[in-house]
PDB file of N, CA and C in Angstrom:
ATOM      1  N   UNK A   1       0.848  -1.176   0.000  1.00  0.00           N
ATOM      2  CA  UNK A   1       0.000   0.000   0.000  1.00  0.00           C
ATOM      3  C   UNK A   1       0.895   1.241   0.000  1.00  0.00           C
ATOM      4  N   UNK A   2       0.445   2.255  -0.602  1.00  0.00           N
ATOM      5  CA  UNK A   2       1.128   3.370  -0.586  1.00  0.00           C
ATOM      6  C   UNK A   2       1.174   4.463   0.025  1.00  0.00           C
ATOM      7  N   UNK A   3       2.044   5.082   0.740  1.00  0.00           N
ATOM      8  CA  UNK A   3       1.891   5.924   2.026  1.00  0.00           C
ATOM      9  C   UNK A   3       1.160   6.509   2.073  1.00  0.00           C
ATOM     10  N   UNK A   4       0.549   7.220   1.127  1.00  0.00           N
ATOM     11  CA  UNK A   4      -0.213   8.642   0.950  1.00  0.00           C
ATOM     12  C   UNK A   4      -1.877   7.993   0.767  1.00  0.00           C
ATOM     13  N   UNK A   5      -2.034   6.625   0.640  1.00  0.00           N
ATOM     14  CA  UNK A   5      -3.330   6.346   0.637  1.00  0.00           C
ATOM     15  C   UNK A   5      -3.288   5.976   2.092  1.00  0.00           C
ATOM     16  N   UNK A   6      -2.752   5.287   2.873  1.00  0.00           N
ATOM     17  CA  UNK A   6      -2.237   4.571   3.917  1.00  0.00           C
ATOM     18  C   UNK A   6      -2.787   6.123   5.099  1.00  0.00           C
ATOM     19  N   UNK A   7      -1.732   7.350   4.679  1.00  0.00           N
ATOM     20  CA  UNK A   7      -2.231   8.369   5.639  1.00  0.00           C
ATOM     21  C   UNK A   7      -3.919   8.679   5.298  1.00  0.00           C
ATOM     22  N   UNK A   8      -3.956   8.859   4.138  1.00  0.00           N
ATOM     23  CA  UNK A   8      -5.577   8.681   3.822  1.00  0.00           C
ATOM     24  C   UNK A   8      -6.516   8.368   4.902  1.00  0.00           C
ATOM     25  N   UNK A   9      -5.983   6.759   5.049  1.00  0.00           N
ATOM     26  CA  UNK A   9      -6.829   5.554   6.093  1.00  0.00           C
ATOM     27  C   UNK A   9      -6.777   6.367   7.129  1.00  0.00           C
ATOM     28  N   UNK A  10      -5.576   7.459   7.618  1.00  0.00           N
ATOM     29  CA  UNK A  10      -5.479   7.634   8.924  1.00  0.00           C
ATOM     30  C   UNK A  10      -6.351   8.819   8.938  1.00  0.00           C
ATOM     31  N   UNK A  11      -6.208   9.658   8.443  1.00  0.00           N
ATOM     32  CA  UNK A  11      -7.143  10.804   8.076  1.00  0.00           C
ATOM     33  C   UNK A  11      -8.928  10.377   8.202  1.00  0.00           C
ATOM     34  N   UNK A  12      -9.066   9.425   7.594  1.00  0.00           N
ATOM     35  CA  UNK A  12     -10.639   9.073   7.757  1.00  0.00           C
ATOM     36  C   UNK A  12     -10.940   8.407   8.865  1.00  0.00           C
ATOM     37  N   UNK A  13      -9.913   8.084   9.806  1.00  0.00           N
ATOM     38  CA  UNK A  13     -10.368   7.167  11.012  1.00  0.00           C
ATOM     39  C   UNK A  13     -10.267   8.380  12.016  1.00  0.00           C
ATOM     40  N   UNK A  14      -9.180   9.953  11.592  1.00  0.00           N
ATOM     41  CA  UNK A  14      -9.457  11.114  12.307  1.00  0.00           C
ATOM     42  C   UNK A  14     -10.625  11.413  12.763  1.00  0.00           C
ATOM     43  N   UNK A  15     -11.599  11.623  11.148  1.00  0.00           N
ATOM     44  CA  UNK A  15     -12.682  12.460  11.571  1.00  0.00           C
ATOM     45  C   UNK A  15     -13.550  11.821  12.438  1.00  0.00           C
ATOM     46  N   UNK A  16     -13.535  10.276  11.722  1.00  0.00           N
ATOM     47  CA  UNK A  16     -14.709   9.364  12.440  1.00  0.00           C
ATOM     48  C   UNK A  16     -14.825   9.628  13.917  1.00  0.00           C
ATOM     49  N   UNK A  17     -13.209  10.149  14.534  1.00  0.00           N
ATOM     50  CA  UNK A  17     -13.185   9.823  16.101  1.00  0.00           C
ATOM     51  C   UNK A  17     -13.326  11.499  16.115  1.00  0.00           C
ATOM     52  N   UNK A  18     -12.813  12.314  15.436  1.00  0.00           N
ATOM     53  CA  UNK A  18     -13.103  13.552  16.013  1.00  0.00           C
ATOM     54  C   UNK A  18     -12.040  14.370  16.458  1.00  0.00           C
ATOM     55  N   UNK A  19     -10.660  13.615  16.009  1.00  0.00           N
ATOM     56  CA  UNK A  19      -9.232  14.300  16.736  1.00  0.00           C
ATOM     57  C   UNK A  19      -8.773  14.683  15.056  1.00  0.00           C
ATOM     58  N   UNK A  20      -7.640  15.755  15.409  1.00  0.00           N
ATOM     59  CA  UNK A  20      -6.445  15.846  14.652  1.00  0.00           C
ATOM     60  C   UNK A  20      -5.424  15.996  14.767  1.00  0.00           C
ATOM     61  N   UNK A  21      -4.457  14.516  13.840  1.00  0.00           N
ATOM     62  CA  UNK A  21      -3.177  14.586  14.306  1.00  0.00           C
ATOM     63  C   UNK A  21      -2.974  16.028  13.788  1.00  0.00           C
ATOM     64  N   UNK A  22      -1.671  16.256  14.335  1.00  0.00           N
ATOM     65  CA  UNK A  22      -0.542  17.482  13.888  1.00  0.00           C
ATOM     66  C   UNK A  22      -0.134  17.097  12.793  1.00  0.00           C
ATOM     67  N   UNK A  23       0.944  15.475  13.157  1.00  0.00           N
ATOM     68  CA  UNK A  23       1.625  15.219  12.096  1.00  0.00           C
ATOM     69  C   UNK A  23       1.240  13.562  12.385  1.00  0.00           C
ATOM     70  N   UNK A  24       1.422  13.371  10.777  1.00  0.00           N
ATOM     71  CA  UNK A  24       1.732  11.429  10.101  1.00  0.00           C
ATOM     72  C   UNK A  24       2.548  11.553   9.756  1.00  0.00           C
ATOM     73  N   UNK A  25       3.540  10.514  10.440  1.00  0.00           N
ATOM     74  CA  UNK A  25       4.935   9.907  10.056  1.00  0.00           C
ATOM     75  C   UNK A  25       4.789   8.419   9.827  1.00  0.00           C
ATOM     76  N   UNK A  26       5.459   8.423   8.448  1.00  0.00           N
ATOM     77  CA  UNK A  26       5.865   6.694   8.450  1.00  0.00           C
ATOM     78  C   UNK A  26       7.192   6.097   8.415  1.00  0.00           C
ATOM     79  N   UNK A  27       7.924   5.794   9.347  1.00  0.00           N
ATOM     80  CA  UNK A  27       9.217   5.353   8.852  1.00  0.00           C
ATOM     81  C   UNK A  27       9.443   3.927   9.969  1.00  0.00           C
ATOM     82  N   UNK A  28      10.471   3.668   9.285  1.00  0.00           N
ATOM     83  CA  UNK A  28      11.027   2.053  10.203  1.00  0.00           C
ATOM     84  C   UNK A  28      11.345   2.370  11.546  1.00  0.00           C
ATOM     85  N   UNK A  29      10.185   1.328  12.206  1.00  0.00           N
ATOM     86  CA  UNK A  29      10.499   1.507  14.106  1.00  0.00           C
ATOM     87  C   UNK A  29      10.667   0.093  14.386  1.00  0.00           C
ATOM     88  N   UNK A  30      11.505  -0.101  15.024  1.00  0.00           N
ATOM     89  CA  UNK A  30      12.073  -1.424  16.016  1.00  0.00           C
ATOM     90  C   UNK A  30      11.242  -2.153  16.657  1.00  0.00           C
ATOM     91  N   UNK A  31      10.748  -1.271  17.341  1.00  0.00           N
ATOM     92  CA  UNK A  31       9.810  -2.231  18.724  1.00  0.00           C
ATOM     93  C   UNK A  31       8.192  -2.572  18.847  1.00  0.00           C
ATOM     94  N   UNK A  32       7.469  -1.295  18.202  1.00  0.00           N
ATOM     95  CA  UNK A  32       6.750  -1.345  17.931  1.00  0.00           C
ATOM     96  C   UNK A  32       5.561  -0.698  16.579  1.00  0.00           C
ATOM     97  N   UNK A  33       4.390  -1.014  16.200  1.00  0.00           N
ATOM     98  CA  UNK A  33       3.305  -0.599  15.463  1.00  0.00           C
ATOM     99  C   UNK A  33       3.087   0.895  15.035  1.00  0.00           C
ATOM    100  N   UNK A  34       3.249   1.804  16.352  1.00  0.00           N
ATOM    101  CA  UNK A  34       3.304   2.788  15.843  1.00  0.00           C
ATOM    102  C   UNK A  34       3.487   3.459  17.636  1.00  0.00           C
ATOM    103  N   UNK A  35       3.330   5.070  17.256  1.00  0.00           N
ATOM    104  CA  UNK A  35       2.708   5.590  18.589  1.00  0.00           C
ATOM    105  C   UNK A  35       2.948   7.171  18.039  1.00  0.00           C
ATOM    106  N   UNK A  36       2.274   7.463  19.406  1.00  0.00           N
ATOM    107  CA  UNK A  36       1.906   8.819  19.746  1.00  0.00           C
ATOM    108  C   UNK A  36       2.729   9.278  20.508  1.00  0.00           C
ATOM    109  N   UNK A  37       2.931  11.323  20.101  1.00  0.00           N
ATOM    110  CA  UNK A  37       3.386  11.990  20.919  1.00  0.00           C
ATOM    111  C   UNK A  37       2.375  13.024  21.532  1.00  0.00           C
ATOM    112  N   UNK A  38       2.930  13.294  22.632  1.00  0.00           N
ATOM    113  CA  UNK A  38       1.455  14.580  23.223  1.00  0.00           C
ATOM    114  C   UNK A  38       1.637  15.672  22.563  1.00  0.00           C
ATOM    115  N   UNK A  39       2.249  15.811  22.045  1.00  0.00           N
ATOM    116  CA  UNK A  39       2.075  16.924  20.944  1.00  0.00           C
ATOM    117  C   UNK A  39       1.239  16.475  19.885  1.00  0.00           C
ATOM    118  N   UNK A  40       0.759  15.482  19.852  1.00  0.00           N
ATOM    119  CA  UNK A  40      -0.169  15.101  18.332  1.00  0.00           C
ATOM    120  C   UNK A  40       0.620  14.533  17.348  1.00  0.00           C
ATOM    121  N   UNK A  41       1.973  14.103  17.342  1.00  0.00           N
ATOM    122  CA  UNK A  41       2.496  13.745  16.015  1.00  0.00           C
ATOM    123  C   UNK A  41       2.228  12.088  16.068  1.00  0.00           C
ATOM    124  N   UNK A  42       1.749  11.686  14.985  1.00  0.00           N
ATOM    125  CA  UNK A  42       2.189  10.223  15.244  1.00  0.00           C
ATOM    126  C   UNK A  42       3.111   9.409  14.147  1.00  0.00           C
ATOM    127  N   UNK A  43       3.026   8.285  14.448  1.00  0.00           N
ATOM    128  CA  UNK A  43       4.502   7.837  13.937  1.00  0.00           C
ATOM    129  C   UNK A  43       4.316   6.496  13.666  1.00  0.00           C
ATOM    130  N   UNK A  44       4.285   5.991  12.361  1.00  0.00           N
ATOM    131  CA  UNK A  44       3.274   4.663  12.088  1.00  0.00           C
ATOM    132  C   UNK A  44       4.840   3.430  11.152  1.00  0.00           C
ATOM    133  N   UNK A  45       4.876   2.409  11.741  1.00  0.00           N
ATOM    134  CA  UNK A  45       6.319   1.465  11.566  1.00  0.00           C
ATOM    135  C   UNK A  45       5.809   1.344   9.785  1.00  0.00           C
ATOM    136  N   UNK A  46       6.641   1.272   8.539  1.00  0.00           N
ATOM    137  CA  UNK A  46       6.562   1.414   7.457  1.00  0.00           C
ATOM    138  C   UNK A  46       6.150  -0.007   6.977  1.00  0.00           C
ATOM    139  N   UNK A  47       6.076  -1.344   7.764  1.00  0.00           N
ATOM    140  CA  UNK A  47       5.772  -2.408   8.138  1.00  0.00           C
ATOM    141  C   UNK A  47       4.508  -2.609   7.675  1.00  0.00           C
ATOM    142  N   UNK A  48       3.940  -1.505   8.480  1.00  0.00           N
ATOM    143  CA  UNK A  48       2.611  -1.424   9.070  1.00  0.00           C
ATOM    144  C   UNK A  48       1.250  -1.161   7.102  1.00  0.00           C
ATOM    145  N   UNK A  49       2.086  -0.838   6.256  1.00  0.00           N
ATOM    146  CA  UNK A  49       1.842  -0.739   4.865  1.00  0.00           C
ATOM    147  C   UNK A  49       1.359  -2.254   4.345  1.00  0.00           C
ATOM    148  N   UNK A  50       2.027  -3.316   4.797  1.00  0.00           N
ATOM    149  CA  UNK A  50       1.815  -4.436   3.830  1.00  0.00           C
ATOM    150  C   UNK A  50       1.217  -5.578   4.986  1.00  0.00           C
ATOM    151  N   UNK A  51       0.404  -4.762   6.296  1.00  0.00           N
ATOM    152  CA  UNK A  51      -0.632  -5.953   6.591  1.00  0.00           C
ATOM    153  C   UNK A  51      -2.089  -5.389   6.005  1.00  0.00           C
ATOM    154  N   UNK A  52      -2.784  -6.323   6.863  1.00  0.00           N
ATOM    155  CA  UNK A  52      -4.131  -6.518   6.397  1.00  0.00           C
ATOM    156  C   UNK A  52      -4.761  -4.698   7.180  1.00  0.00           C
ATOM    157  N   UNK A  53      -6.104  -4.800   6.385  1.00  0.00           N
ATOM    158  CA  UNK A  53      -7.196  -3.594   6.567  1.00  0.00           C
ATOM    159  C   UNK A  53      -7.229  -3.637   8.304  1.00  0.00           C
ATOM    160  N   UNK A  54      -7.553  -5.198   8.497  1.00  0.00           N
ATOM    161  CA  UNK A  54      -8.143  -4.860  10.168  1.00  0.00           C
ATOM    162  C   UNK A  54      -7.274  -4.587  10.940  1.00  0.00           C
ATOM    163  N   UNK A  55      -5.737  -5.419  10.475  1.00  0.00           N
ATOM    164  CA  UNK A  55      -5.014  -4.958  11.520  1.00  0.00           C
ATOM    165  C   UNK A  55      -4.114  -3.636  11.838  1.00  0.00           C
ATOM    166  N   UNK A  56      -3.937  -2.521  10.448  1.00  0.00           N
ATOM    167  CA  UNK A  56      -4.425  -1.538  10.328  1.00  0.00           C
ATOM    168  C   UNK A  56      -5.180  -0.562  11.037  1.00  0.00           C
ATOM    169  N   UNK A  57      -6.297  -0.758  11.183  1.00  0.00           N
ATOM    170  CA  UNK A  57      -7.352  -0.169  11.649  1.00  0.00           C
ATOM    171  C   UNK A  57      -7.006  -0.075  13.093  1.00  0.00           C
ATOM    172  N   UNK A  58      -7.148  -1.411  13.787  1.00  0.00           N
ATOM    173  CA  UNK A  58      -6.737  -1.810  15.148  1.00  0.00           C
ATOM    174  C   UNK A  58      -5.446  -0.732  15.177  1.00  0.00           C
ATOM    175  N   UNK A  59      -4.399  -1.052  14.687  1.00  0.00           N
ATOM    176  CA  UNK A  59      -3.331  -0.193  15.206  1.00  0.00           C
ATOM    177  C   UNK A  59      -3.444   1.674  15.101  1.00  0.00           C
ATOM    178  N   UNK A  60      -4.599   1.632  14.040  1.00  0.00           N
ATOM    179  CA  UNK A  60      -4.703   3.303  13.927  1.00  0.00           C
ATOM    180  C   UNK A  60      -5.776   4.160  14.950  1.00  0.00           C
ATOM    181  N   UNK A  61      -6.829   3.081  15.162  1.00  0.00           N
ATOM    182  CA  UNK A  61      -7.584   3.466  15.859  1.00  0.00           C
ATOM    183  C   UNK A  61      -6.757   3.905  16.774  1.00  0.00           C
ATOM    184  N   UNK A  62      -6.060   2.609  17.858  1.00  0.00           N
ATOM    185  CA  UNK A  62      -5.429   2.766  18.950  1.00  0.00           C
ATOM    186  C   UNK A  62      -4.631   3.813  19.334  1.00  0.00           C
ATOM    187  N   UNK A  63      -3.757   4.573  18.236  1.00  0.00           N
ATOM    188  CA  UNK A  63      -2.927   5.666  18.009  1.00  0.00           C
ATOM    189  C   UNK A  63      -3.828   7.036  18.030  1.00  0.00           C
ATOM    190  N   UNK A  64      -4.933   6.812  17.453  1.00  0.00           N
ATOM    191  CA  UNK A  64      -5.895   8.332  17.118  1.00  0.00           C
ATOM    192  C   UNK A  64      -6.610   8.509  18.716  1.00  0.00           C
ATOM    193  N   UNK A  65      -6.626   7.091  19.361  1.00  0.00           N
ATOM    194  CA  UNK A  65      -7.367   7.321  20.233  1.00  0.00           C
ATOM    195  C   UNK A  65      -6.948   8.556  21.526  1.00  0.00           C
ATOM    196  N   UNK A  66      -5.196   7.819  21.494  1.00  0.00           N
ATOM    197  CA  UNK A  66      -4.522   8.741  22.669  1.00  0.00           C
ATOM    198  C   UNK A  66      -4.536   9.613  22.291  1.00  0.00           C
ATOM    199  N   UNK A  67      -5.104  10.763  21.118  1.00  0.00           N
ATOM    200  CA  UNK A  67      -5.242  12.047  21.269  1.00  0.00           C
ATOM    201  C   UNK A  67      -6.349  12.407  22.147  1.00  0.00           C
ATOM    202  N   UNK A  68      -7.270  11.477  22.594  1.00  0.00           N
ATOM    203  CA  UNK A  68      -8.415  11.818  23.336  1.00  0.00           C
ATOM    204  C   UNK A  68      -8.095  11.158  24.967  1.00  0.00           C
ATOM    205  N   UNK A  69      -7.772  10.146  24.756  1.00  0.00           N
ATOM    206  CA  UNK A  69      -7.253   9.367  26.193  1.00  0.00           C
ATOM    207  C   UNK A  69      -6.255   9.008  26.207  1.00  0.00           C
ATOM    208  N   UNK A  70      -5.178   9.450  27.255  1.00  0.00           N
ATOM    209  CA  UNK A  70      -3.773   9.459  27.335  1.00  0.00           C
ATOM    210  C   UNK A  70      -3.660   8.080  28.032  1.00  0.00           C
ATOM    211  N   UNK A  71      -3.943   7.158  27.959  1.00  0.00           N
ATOM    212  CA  UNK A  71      -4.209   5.954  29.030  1.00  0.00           C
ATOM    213  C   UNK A  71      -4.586   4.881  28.102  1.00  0.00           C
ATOM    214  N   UNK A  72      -4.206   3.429  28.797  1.00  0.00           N
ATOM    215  CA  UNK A  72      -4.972   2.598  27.927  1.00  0.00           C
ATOM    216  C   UNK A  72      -6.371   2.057  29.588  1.00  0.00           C
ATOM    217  N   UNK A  73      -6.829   2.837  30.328  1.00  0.00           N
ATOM    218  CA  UNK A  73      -7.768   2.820  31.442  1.00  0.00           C
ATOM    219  C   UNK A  73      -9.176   2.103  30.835  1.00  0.00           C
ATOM    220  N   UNK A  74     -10.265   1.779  31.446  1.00  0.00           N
ATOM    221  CA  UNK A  74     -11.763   1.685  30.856  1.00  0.00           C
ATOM    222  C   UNK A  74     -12.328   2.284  29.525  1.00  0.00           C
ATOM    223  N   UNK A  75     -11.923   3.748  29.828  1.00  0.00           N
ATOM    224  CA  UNK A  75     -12.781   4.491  28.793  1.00  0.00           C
ATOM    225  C   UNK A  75     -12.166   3.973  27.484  1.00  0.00           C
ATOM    226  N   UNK A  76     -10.068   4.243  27.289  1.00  0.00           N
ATOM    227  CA  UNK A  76      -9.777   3.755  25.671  1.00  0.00           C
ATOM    228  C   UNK A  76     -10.268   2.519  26.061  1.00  0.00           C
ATOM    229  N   UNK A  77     -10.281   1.349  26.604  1.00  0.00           N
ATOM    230  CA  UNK A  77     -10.494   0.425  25.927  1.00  0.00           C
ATOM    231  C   UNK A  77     -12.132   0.366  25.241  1.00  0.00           C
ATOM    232  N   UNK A  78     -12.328   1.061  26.242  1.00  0.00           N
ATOM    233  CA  UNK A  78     -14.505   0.804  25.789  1.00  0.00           C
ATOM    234  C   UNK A  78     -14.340   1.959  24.460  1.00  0.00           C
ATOM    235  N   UNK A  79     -13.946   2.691  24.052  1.00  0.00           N
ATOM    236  CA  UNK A  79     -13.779   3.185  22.848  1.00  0.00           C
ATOM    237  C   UNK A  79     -13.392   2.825  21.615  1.00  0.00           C
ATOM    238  N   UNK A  80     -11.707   1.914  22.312  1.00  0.00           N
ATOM    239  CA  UNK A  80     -11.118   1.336  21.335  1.00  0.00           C
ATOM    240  C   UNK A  80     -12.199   0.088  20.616  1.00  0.00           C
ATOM    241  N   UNK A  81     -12.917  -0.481  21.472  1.00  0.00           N
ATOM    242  CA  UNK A  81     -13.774  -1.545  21.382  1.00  0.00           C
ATOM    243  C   UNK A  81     -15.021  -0.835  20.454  1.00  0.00           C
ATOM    244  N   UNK A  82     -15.585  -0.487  20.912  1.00  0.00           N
ATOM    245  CA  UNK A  82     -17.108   0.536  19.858  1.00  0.00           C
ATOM    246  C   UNK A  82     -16.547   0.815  18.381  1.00  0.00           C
ATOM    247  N   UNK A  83     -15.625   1.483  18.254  1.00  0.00           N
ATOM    248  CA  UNK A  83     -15.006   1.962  17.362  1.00  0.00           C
ATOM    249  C   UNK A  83     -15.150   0.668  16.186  1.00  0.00           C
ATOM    250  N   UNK A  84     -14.132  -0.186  16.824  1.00  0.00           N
ATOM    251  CA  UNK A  84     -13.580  -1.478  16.235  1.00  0.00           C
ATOM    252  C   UNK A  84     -14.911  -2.311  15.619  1.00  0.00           C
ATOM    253  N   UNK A  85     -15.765  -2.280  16.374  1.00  0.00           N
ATOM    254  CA  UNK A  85     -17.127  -3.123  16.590  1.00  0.00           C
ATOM    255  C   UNK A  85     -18.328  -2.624  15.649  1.00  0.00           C
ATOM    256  N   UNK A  86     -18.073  -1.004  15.205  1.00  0.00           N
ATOM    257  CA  UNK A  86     -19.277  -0.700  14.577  1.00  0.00           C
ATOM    258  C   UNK A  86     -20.231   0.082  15.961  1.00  0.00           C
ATOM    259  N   UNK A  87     -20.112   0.330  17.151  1.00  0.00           N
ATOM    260  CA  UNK A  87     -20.684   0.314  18.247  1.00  0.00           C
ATOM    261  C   UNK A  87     -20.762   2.222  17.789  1.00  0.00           C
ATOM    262  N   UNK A  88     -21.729   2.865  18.376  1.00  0.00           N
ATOM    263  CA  UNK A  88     -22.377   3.931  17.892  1.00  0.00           C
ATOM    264  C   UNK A  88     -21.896   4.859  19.167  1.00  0.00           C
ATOM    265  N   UNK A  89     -20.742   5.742  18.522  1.00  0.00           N
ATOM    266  CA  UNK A  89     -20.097   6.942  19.332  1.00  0.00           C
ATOM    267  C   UNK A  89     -20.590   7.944  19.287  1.00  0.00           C
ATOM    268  N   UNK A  90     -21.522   8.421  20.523  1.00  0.00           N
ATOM    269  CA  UNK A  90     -21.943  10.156  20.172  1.00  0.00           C
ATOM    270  C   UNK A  90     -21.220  11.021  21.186  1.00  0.00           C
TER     271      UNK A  90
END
């Protein structure tokens, strides 16, 4: 997949949740999928291009989320979960 459709994906899973990154970065990370800075930048492993849609999603959601919840506590997970599920966020 190609970066610029790839940030695309990330861009449309923005609005759905209602945040905006600062910045999308894609480059080669070691340890993990991706992550967030509290400044809003995020930072997605170049890896992360040649899996599947869901697992994708899963990892972008999870990243868009900590612009709203700095924690992985009740609320991200019950978010991360709705989100994932089709479950109806107002």
């Amino acid at each position: 997949m190609p970066a610029d459709v790839f940030k695309s994906e990330v861009l449309a899973w923005a609005r759905r949740i209602g945040v905006e990154p600062k910045e999308i970065h894609i480059r080669p990370m070691k340890r993990k999928w991706a992550s967030c800075s509290q400044s809003g930048r995020l930072t997605f492993d170049t890896e992360l291009l040649c899996q599947s849609a869901d697992f994708r999603a899963k990892v972008i959601v999870h990243e868009l989320l900590h612009l709203k919840v700095p924690n992985h506590g009740p609320l991200f997970k019950a978010l991360f979960k709705a989100y994932l599920t089709g479950g109806q966020i107002r």
